[in-house]
Protein backbone atom coordinates (compact mmCIF):
# COMPACT_ATOMS: atom_id res chain seq x y z
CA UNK A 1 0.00 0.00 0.00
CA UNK A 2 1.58 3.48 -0.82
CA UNK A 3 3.08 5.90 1.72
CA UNK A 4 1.78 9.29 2.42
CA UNK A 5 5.22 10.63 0.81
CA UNK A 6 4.50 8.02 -2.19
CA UNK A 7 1.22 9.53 -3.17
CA UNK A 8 2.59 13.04 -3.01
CA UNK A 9 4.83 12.29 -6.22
CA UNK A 10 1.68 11.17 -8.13
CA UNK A 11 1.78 13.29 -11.32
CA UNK A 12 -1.08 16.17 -11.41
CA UNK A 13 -1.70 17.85 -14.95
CA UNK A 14 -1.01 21.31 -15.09
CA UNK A 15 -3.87 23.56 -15.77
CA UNK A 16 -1.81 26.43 -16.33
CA UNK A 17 -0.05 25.06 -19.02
CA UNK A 18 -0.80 26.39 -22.52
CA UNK A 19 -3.13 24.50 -24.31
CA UNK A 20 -2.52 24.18 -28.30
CA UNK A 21 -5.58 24.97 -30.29
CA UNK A 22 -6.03 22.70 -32.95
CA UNK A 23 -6.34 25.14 -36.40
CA UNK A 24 -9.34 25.02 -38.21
CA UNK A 25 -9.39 23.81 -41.84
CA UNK A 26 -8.87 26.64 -44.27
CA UNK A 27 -11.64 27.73 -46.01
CA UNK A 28 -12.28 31.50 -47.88
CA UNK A 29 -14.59 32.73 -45.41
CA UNK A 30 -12.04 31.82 -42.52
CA UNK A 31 -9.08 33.82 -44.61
CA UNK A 32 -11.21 36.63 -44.86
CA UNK A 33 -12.19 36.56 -41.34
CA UNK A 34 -8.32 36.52 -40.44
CA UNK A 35 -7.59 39.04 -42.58
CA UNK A 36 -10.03 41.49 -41.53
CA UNK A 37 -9.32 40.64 -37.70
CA UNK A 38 -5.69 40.85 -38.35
CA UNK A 39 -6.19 44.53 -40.05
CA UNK A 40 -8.57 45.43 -37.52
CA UNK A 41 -5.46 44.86 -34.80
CA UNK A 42 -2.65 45.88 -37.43
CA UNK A 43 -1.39 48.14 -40.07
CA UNK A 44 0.50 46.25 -43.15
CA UNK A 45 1.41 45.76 -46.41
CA UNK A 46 0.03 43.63 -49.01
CA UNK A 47 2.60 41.87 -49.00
CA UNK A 48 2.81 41.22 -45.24
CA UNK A 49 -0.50 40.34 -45.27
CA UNK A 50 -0.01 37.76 -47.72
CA UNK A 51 2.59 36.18 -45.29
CA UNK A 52 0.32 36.41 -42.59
CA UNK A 53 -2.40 34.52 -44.34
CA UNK A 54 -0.13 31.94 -45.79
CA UNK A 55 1.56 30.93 -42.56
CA UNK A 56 -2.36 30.64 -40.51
CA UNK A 57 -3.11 28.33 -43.68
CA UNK A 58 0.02 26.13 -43.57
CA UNK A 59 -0.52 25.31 -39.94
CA UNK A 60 -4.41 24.62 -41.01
CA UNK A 61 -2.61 22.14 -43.88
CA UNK A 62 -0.90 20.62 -41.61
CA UNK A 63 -3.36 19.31 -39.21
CA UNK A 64 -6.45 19.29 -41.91
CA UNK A 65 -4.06 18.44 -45.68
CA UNK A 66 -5.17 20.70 -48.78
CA UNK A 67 -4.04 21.87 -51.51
CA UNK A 68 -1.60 24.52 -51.09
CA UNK A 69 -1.90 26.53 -54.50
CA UNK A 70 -5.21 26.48 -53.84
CA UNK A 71 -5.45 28.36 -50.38
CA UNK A 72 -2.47 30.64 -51.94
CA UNK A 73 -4.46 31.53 -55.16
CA UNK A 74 -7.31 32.00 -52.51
CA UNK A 75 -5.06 34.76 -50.79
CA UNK A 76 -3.46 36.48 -53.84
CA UNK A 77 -7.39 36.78 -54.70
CA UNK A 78 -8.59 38.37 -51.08
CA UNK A 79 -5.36 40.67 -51.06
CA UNK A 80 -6.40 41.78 -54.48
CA UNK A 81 -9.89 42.47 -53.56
CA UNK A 82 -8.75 44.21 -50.30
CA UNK A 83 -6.15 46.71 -52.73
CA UNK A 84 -9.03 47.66 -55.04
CA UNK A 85 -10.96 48.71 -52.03
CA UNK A 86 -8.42 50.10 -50.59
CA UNK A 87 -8.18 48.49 -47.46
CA UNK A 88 -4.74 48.02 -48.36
CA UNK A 89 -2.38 50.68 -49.56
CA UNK A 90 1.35 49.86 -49.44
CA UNK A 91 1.97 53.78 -49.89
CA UNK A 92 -0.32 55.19 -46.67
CA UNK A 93 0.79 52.28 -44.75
CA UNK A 94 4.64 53.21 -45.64
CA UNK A 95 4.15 56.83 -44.99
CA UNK A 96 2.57 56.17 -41.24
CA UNK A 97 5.50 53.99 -40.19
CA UNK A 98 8.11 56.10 -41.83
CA UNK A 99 6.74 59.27 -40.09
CA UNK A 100 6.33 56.79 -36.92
CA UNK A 101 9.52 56.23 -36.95
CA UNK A 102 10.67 59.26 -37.98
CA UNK A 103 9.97 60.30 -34.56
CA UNK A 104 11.33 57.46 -32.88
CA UNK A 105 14.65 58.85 -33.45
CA UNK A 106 15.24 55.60 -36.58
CA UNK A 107 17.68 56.70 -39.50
CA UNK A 108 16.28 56.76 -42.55
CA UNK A 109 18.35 52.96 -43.72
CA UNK A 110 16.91 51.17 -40.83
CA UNK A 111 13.47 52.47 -42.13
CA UNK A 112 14.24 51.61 -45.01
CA UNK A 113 15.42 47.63 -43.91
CA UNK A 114 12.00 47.97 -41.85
CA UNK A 115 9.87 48.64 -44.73
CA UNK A 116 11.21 46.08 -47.55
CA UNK A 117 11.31 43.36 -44.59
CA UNK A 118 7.75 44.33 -44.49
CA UNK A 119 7.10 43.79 -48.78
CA UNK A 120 7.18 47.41 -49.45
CA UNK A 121 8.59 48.36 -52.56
CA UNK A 122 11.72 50.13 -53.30
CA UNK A 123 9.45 53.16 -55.41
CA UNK A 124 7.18 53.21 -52.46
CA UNK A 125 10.07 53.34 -49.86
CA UNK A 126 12.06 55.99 -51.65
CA UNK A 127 8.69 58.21 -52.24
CA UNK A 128 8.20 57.84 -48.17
CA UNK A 129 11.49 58.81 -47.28
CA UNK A 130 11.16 61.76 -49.62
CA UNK A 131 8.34 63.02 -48.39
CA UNK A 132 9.19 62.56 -44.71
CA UNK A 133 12.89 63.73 -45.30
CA UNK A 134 11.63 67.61 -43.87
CA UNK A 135 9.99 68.02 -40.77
CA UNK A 136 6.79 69.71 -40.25
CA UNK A 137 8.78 72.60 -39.04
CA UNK A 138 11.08 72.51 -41.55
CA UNK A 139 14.12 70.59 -39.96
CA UNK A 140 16.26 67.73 -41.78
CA UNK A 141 14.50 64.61 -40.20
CA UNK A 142 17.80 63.02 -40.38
CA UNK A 143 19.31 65.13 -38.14
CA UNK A 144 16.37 65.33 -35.75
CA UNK A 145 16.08 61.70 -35.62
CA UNK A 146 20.07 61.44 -35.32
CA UNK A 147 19.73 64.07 -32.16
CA UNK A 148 17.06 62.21 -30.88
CA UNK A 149 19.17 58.97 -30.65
CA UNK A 150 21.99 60.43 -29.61
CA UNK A 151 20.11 62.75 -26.73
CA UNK A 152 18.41 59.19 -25.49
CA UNK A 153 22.12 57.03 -25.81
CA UNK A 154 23.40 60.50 -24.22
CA UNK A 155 26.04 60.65 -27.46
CA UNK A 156 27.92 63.71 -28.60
CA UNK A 157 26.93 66.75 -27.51
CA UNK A 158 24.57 65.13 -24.86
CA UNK A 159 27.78 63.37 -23.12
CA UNK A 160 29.86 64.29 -20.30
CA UNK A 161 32.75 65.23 -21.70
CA UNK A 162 36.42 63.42 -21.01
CA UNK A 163 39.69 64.82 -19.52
CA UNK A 164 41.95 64.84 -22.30
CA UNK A 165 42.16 65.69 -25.90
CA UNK A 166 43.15 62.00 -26.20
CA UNK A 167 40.36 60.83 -24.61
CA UNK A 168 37.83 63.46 -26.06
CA UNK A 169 38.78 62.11 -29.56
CA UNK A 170 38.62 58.56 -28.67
CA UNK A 171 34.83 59.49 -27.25
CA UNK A 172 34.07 60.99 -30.61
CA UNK A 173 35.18 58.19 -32.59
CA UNK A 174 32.85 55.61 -30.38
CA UNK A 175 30.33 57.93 -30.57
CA UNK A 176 30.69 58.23 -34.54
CA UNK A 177 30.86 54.46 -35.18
CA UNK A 178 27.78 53.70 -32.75
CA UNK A 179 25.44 56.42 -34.95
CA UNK A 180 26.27 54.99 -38.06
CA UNK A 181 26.06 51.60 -36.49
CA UNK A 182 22.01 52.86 -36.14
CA UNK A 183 22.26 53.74 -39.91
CA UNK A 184 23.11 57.15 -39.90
CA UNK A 185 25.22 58.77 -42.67
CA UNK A 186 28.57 60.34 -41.67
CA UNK A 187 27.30 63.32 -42.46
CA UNK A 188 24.52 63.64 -40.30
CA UNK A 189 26.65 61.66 -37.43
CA UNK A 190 28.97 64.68 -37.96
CA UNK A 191 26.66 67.36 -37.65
CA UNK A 192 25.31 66.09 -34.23
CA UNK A 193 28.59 65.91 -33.11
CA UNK A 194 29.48 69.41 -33.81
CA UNK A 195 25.83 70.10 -32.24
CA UNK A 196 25.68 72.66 -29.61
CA UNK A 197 23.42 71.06 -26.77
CA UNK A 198 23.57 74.76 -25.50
């Protein structure tokens, strides 16, 4: 007959453990329904819909078997209807998260990595940047992103300043290589080192 201590160690399952939902099979209705709950939740691309889409109906294939072309063909047909409608635009949807992050103190290559990762293309991303490359108040948003990285790394200008010229120069040269390390030109990373915090 088991011990006290014996039926302490019998095993108990875990009701705070995760349970897996088992996906349901892919039909047209469902992608639409996942597509408009997805927008409804998130800004994107076409294209990063598309991904989206295609990766909820792989793990629905995999569990429920299907033909693959025919769920994508499903999806390049829903992303088409949503463009014409124009519940997708790649160009306002670039534009808000370029002037997003714009403001967030991003240069304008990691935007620019940020966007294509998202399916933007390169026409659309160089339009963005263009039009968000002046500030509403008429600043270079390359600099005033730059300056707003440095100010929260506390770079440059915003720094306390070393001893020694030695020391002072080896400061500048971190400094330089950690802006352009956060995409900045040299020529902007200049200017906000020459920037009077005064």
């Amino acid at each position: 007959m088991p011990t006290s201590r014996q039926k302490s160690k019998v095993a108990t399952p875990n009701v705070n453990a995760p349970s897996r939902k088992v996906p349901r099979k892919m039909t047209q209705t469902r992608l639409e329904n996942i597509a408009i709950y997805y927008l409804q939740r998130y800004a994107s691309s076409a294209e990063n819909l598309r991904r989206v889409l295609l990766r909820r109906a792989d793990k629905a294939l995999h569990v429920h078997g299907g033909d693959r072309e025919e769920i994508r063909q499903w999806i390049d047909d829903l992303v088409k209807r949503m463009i014409r409608s124009d519940v997708l635009n790649d160009l306002r949807y670039a534009l808000g998260r370029a002037t997003a992050l714009r403001r967030l103190g991003r240069a304008p290559a990691k935007i620019r990595a940020q966007l294509a990762a998202k399916g933007v293309s390169q026409p659309i991303i160089d339009d963005v940047l263009a039009e968000t490359a002046v500030t509403d108040t008429g600043e270079d948003a390359a600099l005033e992103a730059a300056l707003a990285y440095a100010r929260r790394r506390r770079l440059g200008p915003f720094s306390e300043k070393p001893d020694t010229h030695d020391e002072i120069r080896a400061q500048n040269k971190k400094h330089l290589a950690a802006l352009a390390r956060a995409g900045f030109t040299y020529d902007v990373a200049r200017r906000v080192m020459e920037f009077d915090d005064e």
